[in-house]
Structures are given as structure tokens and as C-alpha cells.
C-alpha atoms as a PDB file:
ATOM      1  CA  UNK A   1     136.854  15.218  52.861  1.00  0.00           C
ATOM      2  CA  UNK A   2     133.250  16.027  52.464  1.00  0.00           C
ATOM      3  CA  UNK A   3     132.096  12.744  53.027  1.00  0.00           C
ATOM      4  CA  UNK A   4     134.019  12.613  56.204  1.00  0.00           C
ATOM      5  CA  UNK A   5     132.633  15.546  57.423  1.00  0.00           C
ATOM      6  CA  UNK A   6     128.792  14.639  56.675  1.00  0.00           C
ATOM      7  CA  UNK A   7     129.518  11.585  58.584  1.00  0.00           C
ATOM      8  CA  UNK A   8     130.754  13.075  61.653  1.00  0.00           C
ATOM      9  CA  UNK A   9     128.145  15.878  61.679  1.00  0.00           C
ATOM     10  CA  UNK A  10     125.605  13.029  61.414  1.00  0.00           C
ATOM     11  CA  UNK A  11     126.789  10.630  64.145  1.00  0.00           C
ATOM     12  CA  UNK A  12     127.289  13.891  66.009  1.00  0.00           C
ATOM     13  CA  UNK A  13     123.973  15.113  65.496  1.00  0.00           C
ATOM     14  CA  UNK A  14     122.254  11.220  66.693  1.00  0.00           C
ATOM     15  CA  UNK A  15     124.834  11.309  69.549  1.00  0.00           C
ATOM     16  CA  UNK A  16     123.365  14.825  70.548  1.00  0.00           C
ATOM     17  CA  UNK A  17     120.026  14.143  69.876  1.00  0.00           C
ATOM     18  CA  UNK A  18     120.289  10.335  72.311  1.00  0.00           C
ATOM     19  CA  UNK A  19     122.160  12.465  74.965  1.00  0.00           C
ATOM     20  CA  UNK A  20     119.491  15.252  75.409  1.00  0.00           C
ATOM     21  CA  UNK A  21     116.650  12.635  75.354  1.00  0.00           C
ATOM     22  CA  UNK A  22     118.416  10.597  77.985  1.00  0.00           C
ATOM     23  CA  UNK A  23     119.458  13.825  80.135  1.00  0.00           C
ATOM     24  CA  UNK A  24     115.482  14.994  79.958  1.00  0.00           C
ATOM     25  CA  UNK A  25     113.633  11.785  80.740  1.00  0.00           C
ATOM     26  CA  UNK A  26     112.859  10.780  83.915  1.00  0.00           C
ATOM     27  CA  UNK A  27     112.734   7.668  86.261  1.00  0.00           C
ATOM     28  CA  UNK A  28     109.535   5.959  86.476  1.00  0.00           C
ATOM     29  CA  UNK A  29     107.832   5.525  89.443  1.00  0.00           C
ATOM     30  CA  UNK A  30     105.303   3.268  90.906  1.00  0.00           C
ATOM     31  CA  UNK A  31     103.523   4.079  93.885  1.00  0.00           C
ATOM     32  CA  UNK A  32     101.305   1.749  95.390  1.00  0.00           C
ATOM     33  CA  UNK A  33      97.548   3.529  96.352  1.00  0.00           C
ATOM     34  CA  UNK A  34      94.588   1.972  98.172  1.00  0.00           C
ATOM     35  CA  UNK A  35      92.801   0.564  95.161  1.00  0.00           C
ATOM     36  CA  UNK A  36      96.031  -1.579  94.282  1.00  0.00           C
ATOM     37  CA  UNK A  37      95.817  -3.039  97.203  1.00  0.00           C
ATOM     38  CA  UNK A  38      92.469  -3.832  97.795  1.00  0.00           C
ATOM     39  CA  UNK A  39      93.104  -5.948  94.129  1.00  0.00           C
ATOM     40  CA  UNK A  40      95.307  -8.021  95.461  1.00  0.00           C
ATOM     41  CA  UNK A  41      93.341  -8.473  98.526  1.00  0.00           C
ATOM     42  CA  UNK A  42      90.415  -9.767  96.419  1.00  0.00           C
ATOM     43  CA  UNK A  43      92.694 -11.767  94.586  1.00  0.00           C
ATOM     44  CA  UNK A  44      94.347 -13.435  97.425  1.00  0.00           C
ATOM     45  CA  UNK A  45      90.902 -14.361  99.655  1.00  0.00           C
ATOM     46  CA  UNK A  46      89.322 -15.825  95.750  1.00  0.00           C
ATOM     47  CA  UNK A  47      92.709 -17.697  95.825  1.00  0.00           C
ATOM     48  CA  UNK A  48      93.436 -16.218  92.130  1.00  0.00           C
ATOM     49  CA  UNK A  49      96.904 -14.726  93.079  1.00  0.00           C
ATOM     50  CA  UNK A  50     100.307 -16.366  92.766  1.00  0.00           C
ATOM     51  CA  UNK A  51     102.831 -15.804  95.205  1.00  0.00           C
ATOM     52  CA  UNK A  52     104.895 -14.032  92.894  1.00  0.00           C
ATOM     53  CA  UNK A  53     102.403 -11.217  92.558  1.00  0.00           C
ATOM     54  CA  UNK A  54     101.890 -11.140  96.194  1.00  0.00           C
ATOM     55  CA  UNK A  55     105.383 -10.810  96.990  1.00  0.00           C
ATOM     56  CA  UNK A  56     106.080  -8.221  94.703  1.00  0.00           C
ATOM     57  CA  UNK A  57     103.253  -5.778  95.926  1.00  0.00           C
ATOM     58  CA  UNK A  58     103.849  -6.967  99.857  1.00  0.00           C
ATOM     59  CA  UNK A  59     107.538  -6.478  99.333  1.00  0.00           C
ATOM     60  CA  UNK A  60     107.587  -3.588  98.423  1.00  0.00           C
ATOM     61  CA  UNK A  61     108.172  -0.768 101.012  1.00  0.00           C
ATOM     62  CA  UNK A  62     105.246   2.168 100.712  1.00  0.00           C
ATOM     63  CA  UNK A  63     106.687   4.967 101.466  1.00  0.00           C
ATOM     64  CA  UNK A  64     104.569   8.053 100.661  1.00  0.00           C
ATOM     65  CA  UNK A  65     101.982   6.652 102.759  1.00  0.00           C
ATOM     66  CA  UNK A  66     102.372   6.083 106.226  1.00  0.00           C
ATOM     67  CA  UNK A  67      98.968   4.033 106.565  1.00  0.00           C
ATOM     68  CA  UNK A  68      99.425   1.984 103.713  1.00  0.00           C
ATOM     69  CA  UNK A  69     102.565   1.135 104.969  1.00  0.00           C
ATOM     70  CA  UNK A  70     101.325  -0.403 107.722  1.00  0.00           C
ATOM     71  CA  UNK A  71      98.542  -2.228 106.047  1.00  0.00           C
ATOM     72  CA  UNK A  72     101.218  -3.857 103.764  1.00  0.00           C
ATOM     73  CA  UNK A  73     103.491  -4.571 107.164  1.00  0.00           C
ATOM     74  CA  UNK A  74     100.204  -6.421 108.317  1.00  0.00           C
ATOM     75  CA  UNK A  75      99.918  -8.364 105.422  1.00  0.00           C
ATOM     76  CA  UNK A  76     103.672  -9.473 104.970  1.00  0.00           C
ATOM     77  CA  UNK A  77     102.703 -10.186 108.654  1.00  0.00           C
ATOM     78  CA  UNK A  78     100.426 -12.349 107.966  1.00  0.00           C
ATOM     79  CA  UNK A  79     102.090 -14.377 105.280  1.00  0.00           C
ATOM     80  CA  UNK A  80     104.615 -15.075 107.857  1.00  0.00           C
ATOM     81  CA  UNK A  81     102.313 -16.452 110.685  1.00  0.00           C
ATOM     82  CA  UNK A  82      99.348 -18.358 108.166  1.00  0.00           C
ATOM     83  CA  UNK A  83     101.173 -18.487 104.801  1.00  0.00           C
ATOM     84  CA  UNK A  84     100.993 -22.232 102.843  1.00  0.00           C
ATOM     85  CA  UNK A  85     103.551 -21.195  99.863  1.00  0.00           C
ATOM     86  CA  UNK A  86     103.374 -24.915  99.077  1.00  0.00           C
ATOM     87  CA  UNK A  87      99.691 -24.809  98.467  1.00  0.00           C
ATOM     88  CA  UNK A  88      99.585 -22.234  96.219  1.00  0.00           C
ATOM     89  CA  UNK A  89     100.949 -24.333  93.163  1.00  0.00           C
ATOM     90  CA  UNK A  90      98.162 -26.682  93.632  1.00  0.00           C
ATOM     91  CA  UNK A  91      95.559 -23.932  93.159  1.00  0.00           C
ATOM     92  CA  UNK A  92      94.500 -23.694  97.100  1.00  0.00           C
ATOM     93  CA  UNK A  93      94.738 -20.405  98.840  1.00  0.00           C
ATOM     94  CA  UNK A  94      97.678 -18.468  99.994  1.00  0.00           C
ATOM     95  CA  UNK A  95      96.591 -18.227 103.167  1.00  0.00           C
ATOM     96  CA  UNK A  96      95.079 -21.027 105.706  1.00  0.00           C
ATOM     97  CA  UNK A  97      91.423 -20.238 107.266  1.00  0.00           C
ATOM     98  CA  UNK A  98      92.888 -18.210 110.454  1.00  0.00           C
ATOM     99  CA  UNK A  99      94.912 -15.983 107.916  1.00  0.00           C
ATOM    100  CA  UNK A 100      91.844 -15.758 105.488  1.00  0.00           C
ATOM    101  CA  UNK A 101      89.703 -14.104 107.876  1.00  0.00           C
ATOM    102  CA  UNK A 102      92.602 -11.730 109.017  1.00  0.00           C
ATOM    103  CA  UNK A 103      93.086 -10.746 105.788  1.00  0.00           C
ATOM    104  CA  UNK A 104      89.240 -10.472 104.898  1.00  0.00           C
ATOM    105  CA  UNK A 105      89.022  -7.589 108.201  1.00  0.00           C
ATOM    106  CA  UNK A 106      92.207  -5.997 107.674  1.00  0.00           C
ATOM    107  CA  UNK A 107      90.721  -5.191 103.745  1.00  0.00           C
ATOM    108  CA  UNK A 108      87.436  -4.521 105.169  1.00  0.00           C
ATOM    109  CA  UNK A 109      89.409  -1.878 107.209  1.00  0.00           C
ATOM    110  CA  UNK A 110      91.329  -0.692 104.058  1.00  0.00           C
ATOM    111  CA  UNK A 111      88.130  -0.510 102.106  1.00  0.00           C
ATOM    112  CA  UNK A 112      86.287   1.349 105.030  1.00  0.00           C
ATOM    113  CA  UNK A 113      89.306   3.768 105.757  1.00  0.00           C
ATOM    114  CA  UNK A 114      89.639   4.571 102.308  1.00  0.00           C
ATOM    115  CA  UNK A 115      85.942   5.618 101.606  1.00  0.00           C
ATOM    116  CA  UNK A 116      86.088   7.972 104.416  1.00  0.00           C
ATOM    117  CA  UNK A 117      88.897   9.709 102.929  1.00  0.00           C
ATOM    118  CA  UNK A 118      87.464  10.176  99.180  1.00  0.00           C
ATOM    119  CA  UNK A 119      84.193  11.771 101.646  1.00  0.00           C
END
């Protein structure tokens, strides 16, 4: 009877213990800021991302940020109108030369935008 009752105050006390550290943790989150996207800007005019990684930032709505929001609308945008998907497996950029410059101003503007704000 003793040995019954150790076990069940032991798989009571882990069953406890799981519960409160479940009930107390909390979701992560990932917001997206400036500087993330400015990476993958870099990345995708050097032609170093994959379209993966592109689709999972662009894909992602932004929603604590009405502005960035509408930088990433511009860019899923532009994916749409200049993408080469195709291309991208044979190491060539993501977007064709029309879409390259496009993307090159609307980081410019991201860049520029942003430094006035940390001012």
C-alpha cells in the first residue's frame, strides 16, 4: 500500500508540475520589423535567397505595422508581375531586370523611411 501511494503522489506531482508549466508559458511570436526586411531585400537583389525564404517572410501578413504591411504587399506584388520561380533553382535571380530595380527603390524607400524614424 505504500508503494502504491508513493507512486501516485509521484506521477501526481510530474502531472502537476507539466500542467502548471504548460498553463504559464506562452505562445511565441514573430513579428517582422524593418531590419528583417531590408535582409531579405539584400538577399533577393544579390540573388542569394531561395524562394522558400522569400515566401515565407512575403507571406506572411504584418500586422502591427501598417507601413510594413504595405511594403510586403508591394513586394508579393512584385513577385507576381516580374517573378522567374523557375530561375531561381539555377542560381539566377528571383526577380527579372524590371522587378530588380523595383525592388532596389522600394528598399531604398524602406531603408530611407526607416532612418527617419530611429531620428
Amino acid at each position: 500500500m505504500a508503494l502504491y501511494l508513493l507512486v501516485f503522489g509521484v506521477c501526481l506531482l510530474v502531472i502537476g508540475a507539466v500542467m502548471l508549466v504548460l498553463m504559464t508559458s506562452s505562445t511565441p511570436r514573430y513579428r517582422t520589423e524593418p531590419k528583417d526586411l531590408l535582409a531579405l531585400f539584400d538577399k533577393a537583389l544579390n540573388s542569394q535567397v531561395s524562394e522558400s525564404e522569400w515566401n515565407a517572410m512575403i507571406g506572411y501578413p504584418i500586422r502591427h505595422n501598417e507601413y510594413l504591411e504595405g511594403i510586403r504587399r508591394r513586394a508579393a506584388h512584385l513577385m507576381e508581375q516580374h517573378g522567374r520561380r523557375w530561375m531561381v533553382a539555377q542560381g539566377k535571380p528571383l526577380l527579372n531586370q524590371e522587378g530588380q530595380a523595383e525592388l532596389q527603390a522600394l528598399r531604398d524607400h524602406l531603408h530611407a523611411h526607416t532612418a527617419l524614424r530611429q531620428q
